[in-house]
PDB file of N, CA and C in Angstrom:
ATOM      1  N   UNK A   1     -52.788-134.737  47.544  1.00  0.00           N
ATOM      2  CA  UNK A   1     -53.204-136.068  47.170  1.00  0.00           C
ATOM      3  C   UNK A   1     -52.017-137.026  47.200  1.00  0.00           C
ATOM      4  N   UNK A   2     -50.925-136.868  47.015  1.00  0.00           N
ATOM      5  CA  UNK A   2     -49.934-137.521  46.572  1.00  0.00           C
ATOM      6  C   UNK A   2     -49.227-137.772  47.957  1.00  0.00           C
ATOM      7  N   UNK A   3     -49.546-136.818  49.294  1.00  0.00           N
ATOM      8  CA  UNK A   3     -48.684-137.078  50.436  1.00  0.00           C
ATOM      9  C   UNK A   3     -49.752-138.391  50.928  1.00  0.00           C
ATOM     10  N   UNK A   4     -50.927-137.943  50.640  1.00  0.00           N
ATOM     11  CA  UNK A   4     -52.200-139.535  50.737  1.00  0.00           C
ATOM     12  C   UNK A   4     -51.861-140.711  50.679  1.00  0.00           C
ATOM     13  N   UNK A   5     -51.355-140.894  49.298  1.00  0.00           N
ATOM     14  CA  UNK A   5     -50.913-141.820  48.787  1.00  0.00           C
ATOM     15  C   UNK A   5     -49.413-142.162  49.479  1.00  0.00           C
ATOM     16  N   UNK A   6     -48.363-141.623  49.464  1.00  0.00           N
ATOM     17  CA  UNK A   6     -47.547-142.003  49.744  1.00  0.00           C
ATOM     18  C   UNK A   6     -47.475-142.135  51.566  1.00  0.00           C
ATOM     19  N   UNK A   7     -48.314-141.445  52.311  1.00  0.00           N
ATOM     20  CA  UNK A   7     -48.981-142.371  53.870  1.00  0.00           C
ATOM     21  C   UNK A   7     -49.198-143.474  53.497  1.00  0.00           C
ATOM     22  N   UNK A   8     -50.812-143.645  53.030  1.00  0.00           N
ATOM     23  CA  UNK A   8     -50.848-145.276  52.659  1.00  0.00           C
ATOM     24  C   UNK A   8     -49.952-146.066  52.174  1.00  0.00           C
ATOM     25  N   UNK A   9     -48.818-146.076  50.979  1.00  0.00           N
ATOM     26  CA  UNK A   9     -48.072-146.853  50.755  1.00  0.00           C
ATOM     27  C   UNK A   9     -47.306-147.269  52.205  1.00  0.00           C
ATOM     28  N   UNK A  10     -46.800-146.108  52.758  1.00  0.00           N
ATOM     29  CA  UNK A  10     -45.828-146.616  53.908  1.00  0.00           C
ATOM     30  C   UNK A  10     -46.666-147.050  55.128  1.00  0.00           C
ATOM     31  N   UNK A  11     -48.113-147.348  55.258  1.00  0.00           N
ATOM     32  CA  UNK A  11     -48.826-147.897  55.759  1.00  0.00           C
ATOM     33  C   UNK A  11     -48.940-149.020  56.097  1.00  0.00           C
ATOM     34  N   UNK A  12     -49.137-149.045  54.367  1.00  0.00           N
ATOM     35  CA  UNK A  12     -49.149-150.637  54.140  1.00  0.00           C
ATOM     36  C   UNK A  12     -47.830-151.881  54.176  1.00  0.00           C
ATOM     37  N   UNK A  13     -46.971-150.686  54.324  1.00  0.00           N
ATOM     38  CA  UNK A  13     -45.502-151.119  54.152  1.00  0.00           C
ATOM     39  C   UNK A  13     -45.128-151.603  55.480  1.00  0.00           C
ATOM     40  N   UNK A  14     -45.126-150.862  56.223  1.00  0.00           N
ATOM     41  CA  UNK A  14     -45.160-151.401  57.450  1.00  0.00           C
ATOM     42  C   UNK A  14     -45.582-151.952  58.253  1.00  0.00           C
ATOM     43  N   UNK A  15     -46.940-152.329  57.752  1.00  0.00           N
ATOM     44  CA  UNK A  15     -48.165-153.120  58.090  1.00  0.00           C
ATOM     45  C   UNK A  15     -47.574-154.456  57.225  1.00  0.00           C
ATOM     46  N   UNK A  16     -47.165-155.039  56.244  1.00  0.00           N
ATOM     47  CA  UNK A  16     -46.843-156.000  55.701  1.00  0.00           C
ATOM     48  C   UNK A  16     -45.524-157.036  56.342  1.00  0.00           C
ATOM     49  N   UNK A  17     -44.502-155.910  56.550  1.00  0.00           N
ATOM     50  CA  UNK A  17     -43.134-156.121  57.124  1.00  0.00           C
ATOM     51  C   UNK A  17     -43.342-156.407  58.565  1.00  0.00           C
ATOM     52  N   UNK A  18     -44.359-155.914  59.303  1.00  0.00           N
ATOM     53  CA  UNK A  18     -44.504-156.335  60.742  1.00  0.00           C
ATOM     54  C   UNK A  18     -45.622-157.215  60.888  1.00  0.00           C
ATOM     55  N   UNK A  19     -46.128-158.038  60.031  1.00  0.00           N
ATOM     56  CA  UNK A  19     -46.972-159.635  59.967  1.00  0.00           C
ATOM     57  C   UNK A  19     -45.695-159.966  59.702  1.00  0.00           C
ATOM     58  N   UNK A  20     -45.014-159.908  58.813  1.00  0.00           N
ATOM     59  CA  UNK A  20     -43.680-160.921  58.458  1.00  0.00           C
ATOM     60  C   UNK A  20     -42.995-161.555  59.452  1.00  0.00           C
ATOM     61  N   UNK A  21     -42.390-160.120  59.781  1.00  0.00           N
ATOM     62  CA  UNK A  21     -41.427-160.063  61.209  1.00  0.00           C
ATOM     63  C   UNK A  21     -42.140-160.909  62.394  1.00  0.00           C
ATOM     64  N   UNK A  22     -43.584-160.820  62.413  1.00  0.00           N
ATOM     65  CA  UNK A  22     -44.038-161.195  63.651  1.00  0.00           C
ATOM     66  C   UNK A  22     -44.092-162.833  63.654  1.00  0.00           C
ATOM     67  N   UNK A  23     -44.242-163.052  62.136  1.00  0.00           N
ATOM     68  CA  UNK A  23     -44.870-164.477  61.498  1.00  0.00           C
ATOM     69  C   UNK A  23     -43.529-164.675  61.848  1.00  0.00           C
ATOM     70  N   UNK A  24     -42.516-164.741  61.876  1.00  0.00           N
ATOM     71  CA  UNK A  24     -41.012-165.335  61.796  1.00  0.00           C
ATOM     72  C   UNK A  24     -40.091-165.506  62.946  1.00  0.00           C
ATOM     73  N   UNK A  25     -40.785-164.840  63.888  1.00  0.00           N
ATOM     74  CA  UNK A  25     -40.282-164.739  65.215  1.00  0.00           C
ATOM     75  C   UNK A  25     -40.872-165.370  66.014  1.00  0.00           C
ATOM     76  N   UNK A  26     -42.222-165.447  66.019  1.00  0.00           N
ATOM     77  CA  UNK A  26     -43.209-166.290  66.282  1.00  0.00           C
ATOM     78  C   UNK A  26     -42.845-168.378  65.550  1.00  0.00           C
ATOM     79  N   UNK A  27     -42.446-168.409  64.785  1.00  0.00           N
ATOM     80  CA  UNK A  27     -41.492-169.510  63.920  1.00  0.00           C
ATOM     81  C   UNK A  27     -40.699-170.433  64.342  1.00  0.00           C
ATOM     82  N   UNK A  28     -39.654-168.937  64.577  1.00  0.00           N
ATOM     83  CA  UNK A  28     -38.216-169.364  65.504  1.00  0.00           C
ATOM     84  C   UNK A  28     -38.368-169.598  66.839  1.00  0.00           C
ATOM     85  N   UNK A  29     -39.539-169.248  67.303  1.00  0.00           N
ATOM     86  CA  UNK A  29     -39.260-169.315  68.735  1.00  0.00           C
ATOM     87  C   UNK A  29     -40.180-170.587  69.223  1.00  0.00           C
ATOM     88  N   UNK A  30     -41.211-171.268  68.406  1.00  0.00           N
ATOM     89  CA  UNK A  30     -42.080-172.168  68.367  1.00  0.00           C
ATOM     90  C   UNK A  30     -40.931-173.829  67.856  1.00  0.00           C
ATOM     91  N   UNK A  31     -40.538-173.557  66.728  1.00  0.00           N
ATOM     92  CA  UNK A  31     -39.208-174.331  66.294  1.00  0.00           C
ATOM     93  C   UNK A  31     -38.116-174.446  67.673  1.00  0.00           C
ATOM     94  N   UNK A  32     -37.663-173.378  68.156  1.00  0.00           N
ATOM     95  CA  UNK A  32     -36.550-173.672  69.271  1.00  0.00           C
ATOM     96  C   UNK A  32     -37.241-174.423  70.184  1.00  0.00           C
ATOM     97  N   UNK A  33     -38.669-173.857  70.803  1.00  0.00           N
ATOM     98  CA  UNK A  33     -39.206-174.623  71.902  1.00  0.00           C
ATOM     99  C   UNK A  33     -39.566-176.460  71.605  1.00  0.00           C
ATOM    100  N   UNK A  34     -39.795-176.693  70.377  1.00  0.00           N
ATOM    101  CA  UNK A  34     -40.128-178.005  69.850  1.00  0.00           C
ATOM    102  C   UNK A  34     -38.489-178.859  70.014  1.00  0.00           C
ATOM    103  N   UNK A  35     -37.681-178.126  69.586  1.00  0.00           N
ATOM    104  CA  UNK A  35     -35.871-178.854  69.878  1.00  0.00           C
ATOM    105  C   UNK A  35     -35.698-178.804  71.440  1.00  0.00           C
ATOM    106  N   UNK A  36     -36.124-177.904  72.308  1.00  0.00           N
ATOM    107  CA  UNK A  36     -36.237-178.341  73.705  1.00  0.00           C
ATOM    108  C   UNK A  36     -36.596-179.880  73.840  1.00  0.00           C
ATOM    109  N   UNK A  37     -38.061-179.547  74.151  1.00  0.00           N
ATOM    110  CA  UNK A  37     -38.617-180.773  74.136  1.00  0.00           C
ATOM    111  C   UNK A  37     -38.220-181.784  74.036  1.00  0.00           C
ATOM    112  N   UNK A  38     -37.918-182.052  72.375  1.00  0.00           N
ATOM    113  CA  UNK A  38     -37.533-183.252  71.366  1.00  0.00           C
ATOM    114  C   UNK A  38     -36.262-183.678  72.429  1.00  0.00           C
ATOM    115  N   UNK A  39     -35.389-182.816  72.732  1.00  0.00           N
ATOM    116  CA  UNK A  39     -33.874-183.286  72.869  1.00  0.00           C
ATOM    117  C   UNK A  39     -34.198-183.278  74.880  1.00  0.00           C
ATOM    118  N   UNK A  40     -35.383-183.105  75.270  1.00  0.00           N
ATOM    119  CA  UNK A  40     -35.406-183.769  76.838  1.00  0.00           C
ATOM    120  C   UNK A  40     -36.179-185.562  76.642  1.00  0.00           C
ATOM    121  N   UNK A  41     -36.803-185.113  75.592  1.00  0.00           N
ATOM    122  CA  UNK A  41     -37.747-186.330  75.825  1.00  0.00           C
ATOM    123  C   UNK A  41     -36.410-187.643  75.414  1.00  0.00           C
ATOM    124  N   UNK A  42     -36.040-187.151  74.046  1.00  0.00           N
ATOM    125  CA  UNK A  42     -34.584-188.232  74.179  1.00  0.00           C
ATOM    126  C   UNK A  42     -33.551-188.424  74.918  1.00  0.00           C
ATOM    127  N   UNK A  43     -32.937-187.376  75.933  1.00  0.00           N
ATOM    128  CA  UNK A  43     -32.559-187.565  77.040  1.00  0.00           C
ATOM    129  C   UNK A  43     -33.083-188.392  78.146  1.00  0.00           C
ATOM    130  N   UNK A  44     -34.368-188.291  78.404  1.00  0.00           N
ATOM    131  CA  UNK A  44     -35.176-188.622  79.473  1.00  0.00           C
ATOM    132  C   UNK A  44     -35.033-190.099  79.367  1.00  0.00           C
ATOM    133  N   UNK A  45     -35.301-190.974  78.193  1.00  0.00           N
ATOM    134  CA  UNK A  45     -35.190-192.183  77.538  1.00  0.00           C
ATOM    135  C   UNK A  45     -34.252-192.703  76.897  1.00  0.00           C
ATOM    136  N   UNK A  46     -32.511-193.212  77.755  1.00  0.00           N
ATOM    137  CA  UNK A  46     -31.609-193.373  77.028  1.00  0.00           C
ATOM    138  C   UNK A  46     -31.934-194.728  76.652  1.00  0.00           C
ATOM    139  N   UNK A  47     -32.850-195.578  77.382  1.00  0.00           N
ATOM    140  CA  UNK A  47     -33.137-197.318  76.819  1.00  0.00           C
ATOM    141  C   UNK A  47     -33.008-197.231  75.081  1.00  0.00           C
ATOM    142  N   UNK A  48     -34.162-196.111  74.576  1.00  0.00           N
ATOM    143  CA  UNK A  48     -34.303-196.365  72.796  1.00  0.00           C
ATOM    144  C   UNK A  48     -32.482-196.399  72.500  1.00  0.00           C
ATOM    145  N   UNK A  49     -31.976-195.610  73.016  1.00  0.00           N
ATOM    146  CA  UNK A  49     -30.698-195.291  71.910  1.00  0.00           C
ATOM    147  C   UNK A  49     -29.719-196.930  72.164  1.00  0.00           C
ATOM    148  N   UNK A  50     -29.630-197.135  73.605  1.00  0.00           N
ATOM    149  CA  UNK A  50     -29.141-198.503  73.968  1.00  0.00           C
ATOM    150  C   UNK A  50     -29.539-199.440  73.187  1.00  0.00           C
ATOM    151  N   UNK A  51     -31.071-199.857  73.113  1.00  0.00           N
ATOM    152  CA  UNK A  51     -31.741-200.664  72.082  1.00  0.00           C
ATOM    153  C   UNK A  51     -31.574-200.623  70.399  1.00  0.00           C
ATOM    154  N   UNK A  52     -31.244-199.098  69.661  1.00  0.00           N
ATOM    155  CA  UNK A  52     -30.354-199.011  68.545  1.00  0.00           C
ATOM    156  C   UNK A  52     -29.355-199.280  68.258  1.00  0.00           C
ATOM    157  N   UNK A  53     -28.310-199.587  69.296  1.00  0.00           N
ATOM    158  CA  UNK A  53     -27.069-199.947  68.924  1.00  0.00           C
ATOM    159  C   UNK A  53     -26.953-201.006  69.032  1.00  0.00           C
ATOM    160  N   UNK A  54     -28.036-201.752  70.402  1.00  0.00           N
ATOM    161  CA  UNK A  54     -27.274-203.449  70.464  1.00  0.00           C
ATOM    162  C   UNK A  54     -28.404-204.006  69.342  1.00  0.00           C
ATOM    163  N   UNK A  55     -28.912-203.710  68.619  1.00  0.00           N
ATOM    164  CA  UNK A  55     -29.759-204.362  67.086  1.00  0.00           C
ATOM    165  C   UNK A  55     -28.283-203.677  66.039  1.00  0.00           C
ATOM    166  N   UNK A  56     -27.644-203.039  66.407  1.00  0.00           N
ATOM    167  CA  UNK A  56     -26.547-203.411  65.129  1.00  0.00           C
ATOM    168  C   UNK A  56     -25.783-204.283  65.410  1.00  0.00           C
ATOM    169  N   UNK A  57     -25.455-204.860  66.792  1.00  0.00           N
ATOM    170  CA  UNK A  57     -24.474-205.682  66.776  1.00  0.00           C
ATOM    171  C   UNK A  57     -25.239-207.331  66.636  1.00  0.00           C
ATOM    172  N   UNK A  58     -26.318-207.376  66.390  1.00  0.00           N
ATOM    173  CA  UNK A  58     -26.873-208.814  66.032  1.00  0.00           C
ATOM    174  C   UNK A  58     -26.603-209.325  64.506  1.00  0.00           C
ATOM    175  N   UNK A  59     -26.241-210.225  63.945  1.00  0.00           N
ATOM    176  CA  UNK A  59     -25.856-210.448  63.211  1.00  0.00           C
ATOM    177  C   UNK A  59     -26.587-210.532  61.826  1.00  0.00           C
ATOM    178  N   UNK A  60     -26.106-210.270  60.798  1.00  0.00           N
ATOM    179  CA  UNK A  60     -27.010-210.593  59.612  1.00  0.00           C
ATOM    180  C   UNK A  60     -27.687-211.979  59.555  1.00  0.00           C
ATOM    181  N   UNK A  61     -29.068-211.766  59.148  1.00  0.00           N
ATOM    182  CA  UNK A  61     -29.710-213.170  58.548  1.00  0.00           C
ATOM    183  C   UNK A  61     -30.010-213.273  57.002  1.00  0.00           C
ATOM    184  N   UNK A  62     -29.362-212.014  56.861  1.00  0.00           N
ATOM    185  CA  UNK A  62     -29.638-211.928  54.709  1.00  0.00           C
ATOM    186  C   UNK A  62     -28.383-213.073  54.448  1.00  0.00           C
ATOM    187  N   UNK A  63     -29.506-214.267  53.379  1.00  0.00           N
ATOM    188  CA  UNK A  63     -28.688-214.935  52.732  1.00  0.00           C
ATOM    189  C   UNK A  63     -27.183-214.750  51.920  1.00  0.00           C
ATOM    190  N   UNK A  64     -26.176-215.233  51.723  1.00  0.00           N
ATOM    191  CA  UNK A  64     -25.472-214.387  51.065  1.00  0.00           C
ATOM    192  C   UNK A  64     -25.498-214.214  49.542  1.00  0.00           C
ATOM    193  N   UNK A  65     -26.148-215.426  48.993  1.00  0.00           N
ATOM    194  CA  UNK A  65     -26.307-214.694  47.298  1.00  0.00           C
ATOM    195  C   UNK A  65     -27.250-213.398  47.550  1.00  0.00           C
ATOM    196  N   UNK A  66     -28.006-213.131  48.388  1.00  0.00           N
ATOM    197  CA  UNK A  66     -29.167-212.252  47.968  1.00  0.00           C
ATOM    198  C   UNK A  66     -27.854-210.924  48.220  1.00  0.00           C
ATOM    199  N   UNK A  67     -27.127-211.068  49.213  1.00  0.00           N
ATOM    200  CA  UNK A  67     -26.254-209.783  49.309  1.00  0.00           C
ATOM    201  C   UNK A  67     -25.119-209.763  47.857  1.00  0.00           C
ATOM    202  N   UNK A  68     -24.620-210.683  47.572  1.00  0.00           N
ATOM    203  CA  UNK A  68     -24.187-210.639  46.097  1.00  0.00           C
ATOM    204  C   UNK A  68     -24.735-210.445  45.216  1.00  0.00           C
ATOM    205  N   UNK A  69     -26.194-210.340  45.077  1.00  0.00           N
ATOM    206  CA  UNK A  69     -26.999-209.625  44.075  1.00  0.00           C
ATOM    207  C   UNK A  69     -27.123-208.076  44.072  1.00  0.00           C
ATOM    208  N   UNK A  70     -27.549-208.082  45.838  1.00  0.00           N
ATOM    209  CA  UNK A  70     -27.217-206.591  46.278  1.00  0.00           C
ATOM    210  C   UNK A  70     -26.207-206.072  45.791  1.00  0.00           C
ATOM    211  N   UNK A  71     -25.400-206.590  46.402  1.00  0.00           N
ATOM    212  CA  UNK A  71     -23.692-205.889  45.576  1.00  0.00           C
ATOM    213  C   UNK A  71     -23.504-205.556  44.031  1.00  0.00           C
ATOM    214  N   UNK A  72     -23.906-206.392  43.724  1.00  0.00           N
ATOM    215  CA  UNK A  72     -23.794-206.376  41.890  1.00  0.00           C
ATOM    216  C   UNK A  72     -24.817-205.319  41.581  1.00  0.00           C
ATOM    217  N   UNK A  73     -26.122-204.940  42.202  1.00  0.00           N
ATOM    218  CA  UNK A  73     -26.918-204.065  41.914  1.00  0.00           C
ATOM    219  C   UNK A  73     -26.572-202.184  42.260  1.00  0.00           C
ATOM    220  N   UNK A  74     -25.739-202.535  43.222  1.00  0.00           N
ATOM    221  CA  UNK A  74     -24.875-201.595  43.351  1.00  0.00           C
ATOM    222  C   UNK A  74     -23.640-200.472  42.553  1.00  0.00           C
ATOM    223  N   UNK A  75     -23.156-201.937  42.195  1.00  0.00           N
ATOM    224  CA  UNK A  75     -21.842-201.795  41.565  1.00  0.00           C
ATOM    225  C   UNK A  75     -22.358-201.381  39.988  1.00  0.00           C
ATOM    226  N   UNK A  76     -23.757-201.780  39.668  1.00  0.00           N
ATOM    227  CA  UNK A  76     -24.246-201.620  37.972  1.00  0.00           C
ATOM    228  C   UNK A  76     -24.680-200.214  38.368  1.00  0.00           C
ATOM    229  N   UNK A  77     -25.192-199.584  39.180  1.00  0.00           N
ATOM    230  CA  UNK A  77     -25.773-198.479  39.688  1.00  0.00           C
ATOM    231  C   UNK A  77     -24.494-197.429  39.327  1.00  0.00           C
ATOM    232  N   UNK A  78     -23.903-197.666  40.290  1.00  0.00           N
ATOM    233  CA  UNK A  78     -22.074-196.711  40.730  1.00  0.00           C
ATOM    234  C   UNK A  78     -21.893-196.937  39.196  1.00  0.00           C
ATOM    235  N   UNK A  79     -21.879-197.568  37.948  1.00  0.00           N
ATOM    236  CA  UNK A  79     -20.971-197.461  36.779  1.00  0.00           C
ATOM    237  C   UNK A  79     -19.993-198.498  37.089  1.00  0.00           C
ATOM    238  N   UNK A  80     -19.486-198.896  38.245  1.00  0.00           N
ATOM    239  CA  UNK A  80     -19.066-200.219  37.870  1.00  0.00           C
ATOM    240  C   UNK A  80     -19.521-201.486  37.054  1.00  0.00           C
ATOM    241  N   UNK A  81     -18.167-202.356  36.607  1.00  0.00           N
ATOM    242  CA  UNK A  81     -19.062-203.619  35.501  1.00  0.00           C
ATOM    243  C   UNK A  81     -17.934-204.778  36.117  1.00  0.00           C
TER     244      UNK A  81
END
């Protein structure tokens, strides 16, 4: 009875550990194929990244008290006074 039991345990044991294994490999390899992709499709389209950088070099239109409020809201934040 007891060699019964201890089949089934390692049954189930290995039946548990190989959904895992399969669930996780299956994961990694779904995850890597999605970073393919991701990193052709942003290759493929260098315009977006061109278009991110020249919108930093346009200039602020925030008033400047509102950024001296900013600042001060900052600085009360950080523990500065």
């Amino acid at each position: 009875m007891e060699s019964t039991l201890v089949s089934q345990g390692l049954d189930l044991l290995l039946y548990g550990m190989g959904t895992v294994f399969a669930f996780l490999t299956l994961l990694v390899g779904v995850t890597s194929l999605m970073s393919v992709i991701v990193n052709k499709l942003v290759i493929d389209e260098p315009e977006i990244a061109v278009s991110a950088t020249a919108a930093g070099s346009v200039q602020s239109t925030v008033e400047p008290r509102i950024v001296k409020v900013i600042q001060a809201a900052i600085d009360q934040h950080r523990g500065k006074k």
